[in-house]
Protein backbone atom coordinates (compact mmCIF):
# COMPACT_ATOMS: atom_id res chain seq x y z
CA UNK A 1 14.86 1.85 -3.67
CA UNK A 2 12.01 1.90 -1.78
CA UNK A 3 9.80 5.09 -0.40
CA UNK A 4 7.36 4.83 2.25
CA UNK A 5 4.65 7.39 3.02
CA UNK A 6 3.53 6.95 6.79
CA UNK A 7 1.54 10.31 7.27
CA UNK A 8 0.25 13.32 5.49
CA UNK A 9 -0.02 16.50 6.98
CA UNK A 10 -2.22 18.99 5.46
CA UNK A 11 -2.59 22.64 7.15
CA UNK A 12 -4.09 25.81 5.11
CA UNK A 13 -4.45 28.85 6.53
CA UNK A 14 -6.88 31.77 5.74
CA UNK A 15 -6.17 35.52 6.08
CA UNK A 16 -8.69 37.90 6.09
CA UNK A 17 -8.00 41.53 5.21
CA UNK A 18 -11.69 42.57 5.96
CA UNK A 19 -14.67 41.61 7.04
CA UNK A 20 -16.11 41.52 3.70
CA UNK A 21 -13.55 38.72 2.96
CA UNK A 22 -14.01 36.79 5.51
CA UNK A 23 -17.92 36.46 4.86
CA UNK A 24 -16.76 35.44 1.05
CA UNK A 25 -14.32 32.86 1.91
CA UNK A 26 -16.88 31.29 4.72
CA UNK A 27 -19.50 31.00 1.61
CA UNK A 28 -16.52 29.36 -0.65
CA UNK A 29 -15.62 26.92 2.38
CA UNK A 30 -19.01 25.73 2.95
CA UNK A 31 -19.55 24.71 -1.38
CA UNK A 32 -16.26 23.28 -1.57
CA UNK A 33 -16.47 19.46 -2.02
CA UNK A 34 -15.00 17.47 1.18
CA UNK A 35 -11.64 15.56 0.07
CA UNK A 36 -10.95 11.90 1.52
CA UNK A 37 -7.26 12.16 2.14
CA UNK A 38 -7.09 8.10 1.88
CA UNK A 39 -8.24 8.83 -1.55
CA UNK A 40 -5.38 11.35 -2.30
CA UNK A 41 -2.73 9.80 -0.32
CA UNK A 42 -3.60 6.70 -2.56
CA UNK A 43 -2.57 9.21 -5.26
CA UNK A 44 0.17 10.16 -3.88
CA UNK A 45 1.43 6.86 -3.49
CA UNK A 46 0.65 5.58 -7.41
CA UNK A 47 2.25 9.26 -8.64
CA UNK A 48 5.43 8.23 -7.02
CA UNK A 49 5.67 5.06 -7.86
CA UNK A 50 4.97 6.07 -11.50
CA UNK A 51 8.08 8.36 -11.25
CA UNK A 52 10.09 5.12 -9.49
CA UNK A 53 9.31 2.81 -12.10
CA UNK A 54 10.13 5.84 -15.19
CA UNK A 55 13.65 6.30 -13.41
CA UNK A 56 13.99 2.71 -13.53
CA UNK A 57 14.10 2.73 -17.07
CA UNK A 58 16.06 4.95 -18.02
């Protein structure tokens, strides 16, 4: 069996219910730590592969 992962898509979406909110969340979003999605698609990849190769031996 073999799975291959050609493209990720990630999309998040933010609702505000007041203004108050959306001053909060802009503080949160400019602290949060930048992700390289090659780095988590390469986890991705090794987490299903892990779950491959424990189906395969069973």
């Amino acid at each position: 069996m073999a799975i291959e992962i050609r493209q990720m898509i990630v999309k998040t979406t933010v609702v505000h219910h007041t203004p108050e909110d959306g001053e909060r969340h802009r503080s949160d979003r400019e602290r949060a730590p930048s992700r390289d999605f090659r780095e988590v698609l390469e986890q991705c990849r090794r987490m299903v592969s892990e779950m491959l190769q424990e189906r395969r031996e069973r």
